[in-house]
N, C-alpha and C. Protein backbone atom coordinates (compact mmCIF):
# COMPACT_ATOMS: atom_id res chain seq x y z
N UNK A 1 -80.29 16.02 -45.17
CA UNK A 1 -79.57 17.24 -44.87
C UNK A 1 -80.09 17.88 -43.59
N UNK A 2 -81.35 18.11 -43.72
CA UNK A 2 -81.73 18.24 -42.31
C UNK A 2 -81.82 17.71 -40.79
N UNK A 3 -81.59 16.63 -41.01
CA UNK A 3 -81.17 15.94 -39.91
C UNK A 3 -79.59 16.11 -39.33
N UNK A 4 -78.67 16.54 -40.66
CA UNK A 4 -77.15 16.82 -40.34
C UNK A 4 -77.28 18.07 -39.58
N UNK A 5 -77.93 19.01 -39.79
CA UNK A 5 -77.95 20.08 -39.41
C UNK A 5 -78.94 19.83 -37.76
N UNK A 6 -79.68 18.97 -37.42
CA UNK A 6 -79.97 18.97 -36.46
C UNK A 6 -79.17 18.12 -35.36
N UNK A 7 -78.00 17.30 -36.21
CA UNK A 7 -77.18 17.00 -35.49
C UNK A 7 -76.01 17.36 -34.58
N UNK A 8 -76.19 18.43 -35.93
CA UNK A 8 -74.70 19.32 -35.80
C UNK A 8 -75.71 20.77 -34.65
N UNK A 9 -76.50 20.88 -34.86
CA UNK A 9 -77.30 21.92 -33.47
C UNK A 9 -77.03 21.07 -32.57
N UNK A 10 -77.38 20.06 -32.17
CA UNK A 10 -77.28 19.29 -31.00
C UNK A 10 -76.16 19.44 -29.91
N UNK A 11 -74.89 19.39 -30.85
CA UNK A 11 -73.33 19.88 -30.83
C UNK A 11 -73.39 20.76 -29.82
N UNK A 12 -73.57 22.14 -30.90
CA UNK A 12 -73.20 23.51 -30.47
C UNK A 12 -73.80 23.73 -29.17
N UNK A 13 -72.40 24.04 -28.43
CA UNK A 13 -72.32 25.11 -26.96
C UNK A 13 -73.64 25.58 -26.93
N UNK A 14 -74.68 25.68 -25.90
CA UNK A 14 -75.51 26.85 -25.59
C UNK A 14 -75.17 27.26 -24.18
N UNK A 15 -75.19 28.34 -23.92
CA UNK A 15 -75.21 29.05 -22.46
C UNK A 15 -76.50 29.92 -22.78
N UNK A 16 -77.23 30.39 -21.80
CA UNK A 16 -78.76 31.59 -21.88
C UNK A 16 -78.74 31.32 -20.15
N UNK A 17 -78.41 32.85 -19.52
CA UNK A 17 -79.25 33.23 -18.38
C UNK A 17 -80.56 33.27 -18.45
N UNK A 18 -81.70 32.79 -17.60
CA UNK A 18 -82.89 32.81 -17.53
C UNK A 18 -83.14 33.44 -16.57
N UNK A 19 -82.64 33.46 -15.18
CA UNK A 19 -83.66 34.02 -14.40
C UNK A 19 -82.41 33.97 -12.95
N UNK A 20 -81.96 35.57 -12.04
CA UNK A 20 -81.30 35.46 -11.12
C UNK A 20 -82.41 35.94 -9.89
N UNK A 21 -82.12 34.94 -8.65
CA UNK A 21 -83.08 35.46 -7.99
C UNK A 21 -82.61 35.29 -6.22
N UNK A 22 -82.87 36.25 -5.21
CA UNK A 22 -82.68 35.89 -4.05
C UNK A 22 -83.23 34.11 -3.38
N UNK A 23 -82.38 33.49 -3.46
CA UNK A 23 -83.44 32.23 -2.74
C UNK A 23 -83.36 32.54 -1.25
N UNK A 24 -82.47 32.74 -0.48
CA UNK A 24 -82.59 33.22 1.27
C UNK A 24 -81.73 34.58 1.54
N UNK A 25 -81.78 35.21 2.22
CA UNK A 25 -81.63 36.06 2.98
C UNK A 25 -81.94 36.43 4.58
N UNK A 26 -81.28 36.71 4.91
CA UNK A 26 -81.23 36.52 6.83
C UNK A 26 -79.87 37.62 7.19
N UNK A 27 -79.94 38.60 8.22
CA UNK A 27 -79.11 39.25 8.97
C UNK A 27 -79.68 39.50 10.29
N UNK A 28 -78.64 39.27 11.30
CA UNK A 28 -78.66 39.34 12.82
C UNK A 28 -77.66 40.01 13.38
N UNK A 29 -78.24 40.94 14.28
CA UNK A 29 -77.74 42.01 14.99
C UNK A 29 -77.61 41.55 16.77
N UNK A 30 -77.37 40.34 17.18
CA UNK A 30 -77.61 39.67 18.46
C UNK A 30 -76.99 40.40 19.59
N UNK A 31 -76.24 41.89 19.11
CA UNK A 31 -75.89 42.86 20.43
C UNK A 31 -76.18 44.12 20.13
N UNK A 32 -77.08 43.88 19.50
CA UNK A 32 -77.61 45.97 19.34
C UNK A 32 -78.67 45.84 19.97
N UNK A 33 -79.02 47.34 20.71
CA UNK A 33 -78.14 48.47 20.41
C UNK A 33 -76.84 48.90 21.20
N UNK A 34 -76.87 48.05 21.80
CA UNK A 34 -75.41 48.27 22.67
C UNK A 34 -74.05 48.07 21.96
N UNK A 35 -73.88 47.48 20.86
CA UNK A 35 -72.83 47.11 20.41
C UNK A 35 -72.23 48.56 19.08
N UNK A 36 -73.32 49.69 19.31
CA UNK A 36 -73.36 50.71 18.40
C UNK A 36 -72.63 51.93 19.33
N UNK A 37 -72.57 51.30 20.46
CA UNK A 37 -72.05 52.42 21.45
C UNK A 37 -70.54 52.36 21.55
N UNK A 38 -70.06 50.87 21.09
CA UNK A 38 -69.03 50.68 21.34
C UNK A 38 -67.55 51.29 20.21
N UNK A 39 -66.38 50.72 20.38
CA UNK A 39 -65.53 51.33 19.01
C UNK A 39 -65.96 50.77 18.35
N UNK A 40 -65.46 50.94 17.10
CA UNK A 40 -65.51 50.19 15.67
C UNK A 40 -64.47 49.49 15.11
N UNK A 41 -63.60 48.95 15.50
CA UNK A 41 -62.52 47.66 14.99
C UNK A 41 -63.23 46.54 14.53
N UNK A 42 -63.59 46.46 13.35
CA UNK A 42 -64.12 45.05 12.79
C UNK A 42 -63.26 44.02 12.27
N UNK A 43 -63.75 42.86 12.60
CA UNK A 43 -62.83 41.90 11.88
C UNK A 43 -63.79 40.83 11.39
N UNK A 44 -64.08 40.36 10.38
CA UNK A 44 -64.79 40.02 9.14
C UNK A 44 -64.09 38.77 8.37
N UNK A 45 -65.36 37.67 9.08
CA UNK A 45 -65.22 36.54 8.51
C UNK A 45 -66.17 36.02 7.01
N UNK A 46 -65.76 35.81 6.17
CA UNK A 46 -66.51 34.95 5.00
C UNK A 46 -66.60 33.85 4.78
N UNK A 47 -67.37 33.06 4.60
CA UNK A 47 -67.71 31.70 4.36
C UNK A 47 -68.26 32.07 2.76
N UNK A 48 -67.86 31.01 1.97
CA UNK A 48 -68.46 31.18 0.67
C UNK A 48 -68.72 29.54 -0.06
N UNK A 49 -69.50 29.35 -0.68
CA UNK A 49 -70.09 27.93 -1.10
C UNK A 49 -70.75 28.12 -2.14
N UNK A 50 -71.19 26.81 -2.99
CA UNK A 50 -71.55 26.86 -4.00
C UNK A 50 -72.24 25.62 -4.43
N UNK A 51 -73.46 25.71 -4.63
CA UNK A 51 -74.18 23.96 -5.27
C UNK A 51 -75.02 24.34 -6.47
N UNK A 52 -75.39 23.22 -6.76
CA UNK A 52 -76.34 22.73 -8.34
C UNK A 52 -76.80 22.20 -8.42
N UNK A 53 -77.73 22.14 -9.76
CA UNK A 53 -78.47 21.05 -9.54
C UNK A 53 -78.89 21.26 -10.92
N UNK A 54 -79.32 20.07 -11.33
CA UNK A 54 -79.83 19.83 -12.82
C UNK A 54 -81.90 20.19 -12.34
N UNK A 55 -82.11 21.00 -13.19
CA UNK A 55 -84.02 20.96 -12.90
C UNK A 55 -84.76 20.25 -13.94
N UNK A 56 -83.93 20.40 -15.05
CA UNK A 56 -84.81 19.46 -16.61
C UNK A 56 -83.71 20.14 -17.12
N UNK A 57 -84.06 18.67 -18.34
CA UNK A 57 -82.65 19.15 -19.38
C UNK A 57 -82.14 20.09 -20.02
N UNK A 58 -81.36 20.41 -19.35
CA UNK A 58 -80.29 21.59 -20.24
C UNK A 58 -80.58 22.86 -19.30
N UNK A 59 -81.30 22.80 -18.00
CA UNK A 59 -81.65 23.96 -17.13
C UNK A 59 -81.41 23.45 -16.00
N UNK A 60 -80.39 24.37 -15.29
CA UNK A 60 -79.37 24.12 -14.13
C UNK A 60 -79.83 25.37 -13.06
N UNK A 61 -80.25 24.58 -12.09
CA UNK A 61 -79.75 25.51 -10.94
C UNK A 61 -78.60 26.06 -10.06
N UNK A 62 -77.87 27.16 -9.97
CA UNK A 62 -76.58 27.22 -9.45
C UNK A 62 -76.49 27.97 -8.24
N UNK A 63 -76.74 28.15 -7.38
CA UNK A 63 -76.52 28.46 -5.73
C UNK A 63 -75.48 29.23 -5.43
N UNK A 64 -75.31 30.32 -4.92
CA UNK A 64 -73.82 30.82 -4.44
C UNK A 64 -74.55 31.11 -2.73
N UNK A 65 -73.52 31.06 -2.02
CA UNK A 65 -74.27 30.81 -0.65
C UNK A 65 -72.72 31.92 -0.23
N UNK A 66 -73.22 33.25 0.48
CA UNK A 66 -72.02 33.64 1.17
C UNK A 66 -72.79 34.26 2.71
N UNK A 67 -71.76 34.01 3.43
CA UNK A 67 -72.49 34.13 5.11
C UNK A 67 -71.16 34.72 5.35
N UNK A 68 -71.57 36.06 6.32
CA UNK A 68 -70.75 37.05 6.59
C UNK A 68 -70.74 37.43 7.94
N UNK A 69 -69.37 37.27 9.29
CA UNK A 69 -69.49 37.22 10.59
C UNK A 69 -68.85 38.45 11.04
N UNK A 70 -69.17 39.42 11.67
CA UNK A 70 -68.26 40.82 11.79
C UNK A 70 -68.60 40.38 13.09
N UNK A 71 -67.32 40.45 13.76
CA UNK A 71 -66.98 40.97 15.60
C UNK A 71 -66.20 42.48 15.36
N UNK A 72 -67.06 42.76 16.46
CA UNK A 72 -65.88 43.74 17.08
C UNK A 72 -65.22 43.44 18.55
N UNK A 73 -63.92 43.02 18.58
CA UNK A 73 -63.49 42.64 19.70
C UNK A 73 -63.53 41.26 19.85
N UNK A 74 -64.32 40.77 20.85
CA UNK A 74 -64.84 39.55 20.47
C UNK A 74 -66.76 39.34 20.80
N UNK A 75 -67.22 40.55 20.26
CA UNK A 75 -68.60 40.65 20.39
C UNK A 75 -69.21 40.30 19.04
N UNK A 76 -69.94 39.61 18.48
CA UNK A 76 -70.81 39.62 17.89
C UNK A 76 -71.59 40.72 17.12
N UNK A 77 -71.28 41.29 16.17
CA UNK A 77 -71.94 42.60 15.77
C UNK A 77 -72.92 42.15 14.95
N UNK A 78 -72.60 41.91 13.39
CA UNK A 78 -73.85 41.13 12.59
C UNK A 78 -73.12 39.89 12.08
N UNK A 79 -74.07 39.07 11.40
CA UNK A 79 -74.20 37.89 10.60
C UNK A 79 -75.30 38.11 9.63
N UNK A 80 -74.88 37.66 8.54
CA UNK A 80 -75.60 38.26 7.49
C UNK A 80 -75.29 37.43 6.36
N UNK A 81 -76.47 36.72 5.61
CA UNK A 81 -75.85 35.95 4.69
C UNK A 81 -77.28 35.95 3.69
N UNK A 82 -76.79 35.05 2.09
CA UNK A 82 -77.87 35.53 1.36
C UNK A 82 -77.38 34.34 0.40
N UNK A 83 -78.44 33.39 -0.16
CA UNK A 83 -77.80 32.57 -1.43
C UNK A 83 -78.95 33.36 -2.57
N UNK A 84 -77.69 33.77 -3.33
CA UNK A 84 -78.22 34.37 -4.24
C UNK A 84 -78.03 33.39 -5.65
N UNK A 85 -78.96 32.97 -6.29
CA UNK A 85 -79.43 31.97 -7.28
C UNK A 85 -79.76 32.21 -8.50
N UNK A 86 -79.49 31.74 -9.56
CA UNK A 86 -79.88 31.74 -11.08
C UNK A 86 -80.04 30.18 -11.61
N UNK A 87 -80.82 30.49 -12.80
CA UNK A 87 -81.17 29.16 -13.90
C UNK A 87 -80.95 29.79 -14.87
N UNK A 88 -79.62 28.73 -15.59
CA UNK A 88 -79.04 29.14 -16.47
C UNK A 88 -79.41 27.79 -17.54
N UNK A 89 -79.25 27.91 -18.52
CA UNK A 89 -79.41 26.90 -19.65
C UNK A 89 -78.61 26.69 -20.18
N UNK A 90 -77.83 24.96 -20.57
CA UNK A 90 -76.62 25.22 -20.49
C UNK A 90 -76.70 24.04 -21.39
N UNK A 91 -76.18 23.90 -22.85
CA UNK A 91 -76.28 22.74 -23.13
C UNK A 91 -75.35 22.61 -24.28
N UNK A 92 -74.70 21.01 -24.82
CA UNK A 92 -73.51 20.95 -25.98
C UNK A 92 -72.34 21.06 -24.96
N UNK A 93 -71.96 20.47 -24.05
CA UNK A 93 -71.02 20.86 -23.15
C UNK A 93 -70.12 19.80 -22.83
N UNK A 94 -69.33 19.61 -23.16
CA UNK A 94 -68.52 18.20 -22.35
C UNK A 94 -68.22 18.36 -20.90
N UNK A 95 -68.27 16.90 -20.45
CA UNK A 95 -68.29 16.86 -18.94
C UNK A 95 -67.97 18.21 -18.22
N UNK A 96 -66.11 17.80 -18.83
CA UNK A 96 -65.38 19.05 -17.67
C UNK A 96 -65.22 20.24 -17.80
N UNK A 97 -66.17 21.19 -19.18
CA UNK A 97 -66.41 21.95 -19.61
C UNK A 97 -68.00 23.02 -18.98
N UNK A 98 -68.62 21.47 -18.75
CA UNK A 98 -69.66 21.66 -17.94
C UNK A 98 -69.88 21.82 -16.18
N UNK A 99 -68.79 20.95 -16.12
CA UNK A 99 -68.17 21.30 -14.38
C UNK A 99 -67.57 22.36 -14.31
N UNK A 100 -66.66 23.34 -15.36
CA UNK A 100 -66.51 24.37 -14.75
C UNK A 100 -67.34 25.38 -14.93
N UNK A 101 -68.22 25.51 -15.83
CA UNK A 101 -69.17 26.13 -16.05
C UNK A 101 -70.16 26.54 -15.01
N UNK A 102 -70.41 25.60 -14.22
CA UNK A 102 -71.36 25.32 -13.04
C UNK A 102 -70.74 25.53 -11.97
N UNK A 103 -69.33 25.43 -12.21
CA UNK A 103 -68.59 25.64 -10.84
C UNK A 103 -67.90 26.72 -10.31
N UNK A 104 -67.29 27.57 -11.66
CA UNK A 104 -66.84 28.62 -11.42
C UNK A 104 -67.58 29.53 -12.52
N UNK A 105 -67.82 30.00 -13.45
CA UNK A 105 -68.50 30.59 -14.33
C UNK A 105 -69.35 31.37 -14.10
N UNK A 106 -70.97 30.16 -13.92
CA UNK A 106 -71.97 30.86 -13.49
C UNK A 106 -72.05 31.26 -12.02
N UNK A 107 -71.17 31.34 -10.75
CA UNK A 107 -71.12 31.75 -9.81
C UNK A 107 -70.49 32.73 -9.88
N UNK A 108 -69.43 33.03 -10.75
CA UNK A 108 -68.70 34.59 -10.76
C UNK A 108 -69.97 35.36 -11.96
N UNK A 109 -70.79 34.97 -12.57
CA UNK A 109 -71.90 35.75 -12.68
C UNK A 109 -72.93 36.14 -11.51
N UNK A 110 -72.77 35.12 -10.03
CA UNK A 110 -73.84 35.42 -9.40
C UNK A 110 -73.33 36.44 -8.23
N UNK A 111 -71.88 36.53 -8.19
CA UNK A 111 -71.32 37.30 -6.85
C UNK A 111 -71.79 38.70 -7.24
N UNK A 112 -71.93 39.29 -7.98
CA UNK A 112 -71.73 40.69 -7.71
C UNK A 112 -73.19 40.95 -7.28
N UNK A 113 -74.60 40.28 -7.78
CA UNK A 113 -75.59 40.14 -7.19
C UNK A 113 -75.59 39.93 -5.67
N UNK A 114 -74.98 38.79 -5.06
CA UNK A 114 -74.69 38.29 -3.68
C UNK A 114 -74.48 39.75 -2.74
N UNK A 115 -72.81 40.27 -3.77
CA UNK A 115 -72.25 41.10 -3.04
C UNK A 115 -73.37 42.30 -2.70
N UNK A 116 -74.11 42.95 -3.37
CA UNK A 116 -74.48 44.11 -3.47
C UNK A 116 -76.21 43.61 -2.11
N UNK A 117 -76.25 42.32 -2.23
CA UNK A 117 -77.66 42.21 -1.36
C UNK A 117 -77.14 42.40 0.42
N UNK A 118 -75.59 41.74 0.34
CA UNK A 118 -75.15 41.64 1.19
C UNK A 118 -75.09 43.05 2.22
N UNK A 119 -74.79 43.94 0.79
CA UNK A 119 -74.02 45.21 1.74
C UNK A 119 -75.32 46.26 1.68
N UNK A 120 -76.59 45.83 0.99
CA UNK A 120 -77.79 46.79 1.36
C UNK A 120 -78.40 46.42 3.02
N UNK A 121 -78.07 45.00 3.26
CA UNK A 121 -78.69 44.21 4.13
C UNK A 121 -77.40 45.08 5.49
N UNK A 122 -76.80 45.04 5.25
CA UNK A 122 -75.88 45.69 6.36
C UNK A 122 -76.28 47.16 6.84
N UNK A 123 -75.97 48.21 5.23
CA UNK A 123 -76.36 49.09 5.68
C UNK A 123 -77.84 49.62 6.44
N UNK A 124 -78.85 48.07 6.28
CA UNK A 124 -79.93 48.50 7.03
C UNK A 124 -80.34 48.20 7.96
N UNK A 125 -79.05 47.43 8.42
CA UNK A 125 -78.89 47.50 10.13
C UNK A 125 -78.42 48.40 10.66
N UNK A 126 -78.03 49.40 10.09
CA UNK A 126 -77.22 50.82 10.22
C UNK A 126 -75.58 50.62 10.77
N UNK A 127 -74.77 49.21 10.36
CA UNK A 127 -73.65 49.44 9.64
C UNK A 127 -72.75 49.93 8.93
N UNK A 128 -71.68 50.10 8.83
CA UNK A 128 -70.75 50.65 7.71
C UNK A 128 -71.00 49.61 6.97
N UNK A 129 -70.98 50.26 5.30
CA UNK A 129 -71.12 49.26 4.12
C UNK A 129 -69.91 48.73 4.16
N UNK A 130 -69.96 47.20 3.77
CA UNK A 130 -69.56 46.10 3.33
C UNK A 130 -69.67 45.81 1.88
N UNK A 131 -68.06 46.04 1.59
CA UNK A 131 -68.31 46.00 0.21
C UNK A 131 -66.69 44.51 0.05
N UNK A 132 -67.57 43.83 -0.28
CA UNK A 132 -66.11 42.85 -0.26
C UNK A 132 -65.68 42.43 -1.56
N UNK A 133 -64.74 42.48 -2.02
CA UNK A 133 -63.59 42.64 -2.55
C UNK A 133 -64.19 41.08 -3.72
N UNK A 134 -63.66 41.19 -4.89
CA UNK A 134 -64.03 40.29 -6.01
C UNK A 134 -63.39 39.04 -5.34
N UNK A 135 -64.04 37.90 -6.14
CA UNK A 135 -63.39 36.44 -5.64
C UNK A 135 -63.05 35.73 -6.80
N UNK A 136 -62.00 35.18 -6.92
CA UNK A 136 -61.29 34.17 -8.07
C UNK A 136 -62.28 32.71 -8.04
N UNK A 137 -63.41 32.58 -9.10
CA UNK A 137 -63.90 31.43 -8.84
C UNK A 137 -63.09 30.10 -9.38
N UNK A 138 -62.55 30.83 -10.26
CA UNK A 138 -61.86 29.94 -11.18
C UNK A 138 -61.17 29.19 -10.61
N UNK A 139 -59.72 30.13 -9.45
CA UNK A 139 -58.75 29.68 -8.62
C UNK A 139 -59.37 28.63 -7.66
N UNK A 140 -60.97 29.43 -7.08
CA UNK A 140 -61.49 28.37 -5.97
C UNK A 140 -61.63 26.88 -6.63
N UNK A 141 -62.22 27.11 -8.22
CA UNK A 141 -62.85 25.64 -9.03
C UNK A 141 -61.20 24.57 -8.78
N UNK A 142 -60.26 25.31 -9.12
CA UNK A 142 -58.66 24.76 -9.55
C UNK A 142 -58.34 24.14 -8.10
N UNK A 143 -58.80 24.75 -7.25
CA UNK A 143 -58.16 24.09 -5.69
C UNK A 143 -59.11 23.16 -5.03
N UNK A 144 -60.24 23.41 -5.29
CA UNK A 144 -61.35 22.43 -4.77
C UNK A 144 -61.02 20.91 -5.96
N UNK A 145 -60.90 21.57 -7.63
CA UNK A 145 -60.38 19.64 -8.40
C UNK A 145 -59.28 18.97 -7.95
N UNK A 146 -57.59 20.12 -7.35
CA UNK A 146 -56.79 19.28 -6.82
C UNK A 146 -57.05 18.73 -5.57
N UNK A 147 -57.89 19.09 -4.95
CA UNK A 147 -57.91 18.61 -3.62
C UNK A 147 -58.94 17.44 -3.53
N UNK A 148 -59.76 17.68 -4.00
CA UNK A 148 -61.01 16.13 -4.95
C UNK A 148 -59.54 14.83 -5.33
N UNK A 149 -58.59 15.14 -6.35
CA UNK A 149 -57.75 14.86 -7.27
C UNK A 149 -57.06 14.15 -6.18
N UNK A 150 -56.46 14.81 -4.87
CA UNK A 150 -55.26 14.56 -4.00
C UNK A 150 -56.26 13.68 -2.95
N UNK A 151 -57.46 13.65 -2.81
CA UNK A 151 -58.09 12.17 -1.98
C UNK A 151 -58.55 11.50 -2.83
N UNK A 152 -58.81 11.80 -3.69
CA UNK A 152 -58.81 9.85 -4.58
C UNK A 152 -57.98 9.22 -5.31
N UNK A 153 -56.47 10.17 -4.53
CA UNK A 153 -55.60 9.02 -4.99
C UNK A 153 -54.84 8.71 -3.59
N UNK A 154 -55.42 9.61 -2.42
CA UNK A 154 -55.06 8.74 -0.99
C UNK A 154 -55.85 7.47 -0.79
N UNK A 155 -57.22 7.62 -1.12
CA UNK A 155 -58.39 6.50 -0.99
C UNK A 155 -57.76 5.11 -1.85
C-alpha cells in the first residue's frame, strides 16, 4: 500500500517558487548630460527573451531577459536592461505541460519583478518612469510553438 501511494505522489503536479533573484542589471546614459537639455519625445524599444535550464531534478532555472532602448529623436537617451531570474520546482508534469510552464507561466511570474527593477533603474538616471505595460506570455509561448511548428515542416 505504501508503495501505491508513493507511486501515486510521484504523479502529482508539484509547482514551489524557491527563490527570485536579479541575475544582471546594467543602464547607460551614453548622452547625458546633454541629452537632459533637450525635448522629451521618446520612442521606446523592447526586446524581451526568455531561457532555462534544468539545475537538479525537479529545480529549474527560468531567465526573463528584457533590454530597453529610449531615443529621443534619433539620440540615444538610455539602455537599460535586467534578467530577472527564479528557481522554481517543478515536478509530475508532462512534456508539453512542462514546456509551457517554463515558457510562459513562470516568466509571467517573473515580469512584474523585471518590470519594477527596470523603471527604479531609470528613474535613477533621473528619467521619466517607465512603466511598461503587461505582456501576454502565453500568446508569446502560442507564436514562438507555431513558428517552431511552421519550420519543421519547411525543413
Amino acid at each position: 500500500m505504501s508503495e501505491q501511494n508513493g507511486a501515486q505522489e510521484a504523479h502529482n503536479p508539484q509547482f514551489s517558487l524557491q527563490r527570485i533573484y536579479v541575475k544582471d542589471l546594467s543602464f547607460e546614459a551614453p548622452k547625458s548630460p546633454e541629452i537632459f537639455r533637450q525635448d522629451w519625445a521618446p520612442s521606446v524599444q523592447l526586446d524581451l527573451n526568455t531561457r532555462h535550464k534544468e539545475l537538479e531534478a525537479g529545480f529549474h532555472e527560468v531567465v526573463l531577459s528584457l533590454s530597453v532602448t529610449v531615443k529621443t529623436g534619433e539620440e540615444v537617451a538610455f539602455i537599460a536592461e535586467v534578467q530577472q531570474a527564479g528557481i522554481f520546482l517543478i515536478q509530475g508534469l508532462d512534456p508539453a505541460s512542462m514546456s509551457h510552464t517554463l515558457g510562459a507561466f513562470c516568466p509571467n511570474l517573473l515580469f512584474p519583478y523585471a518590470r519594477e527593477a527596470l523603471d527604479s533603474l531609470v528613474i535613477r538616471g533621473s528619467f521619466p518612469a517607465l512603466m511598461l505595460a503587461p505582456v501576454n506570455f502565453d500568446a508569446l509561448y502560442a507564436q514562438e510553438l507555431a513558428r517552431q511548428q511552421q519550420a519543421g515542416a519547411q525543413a
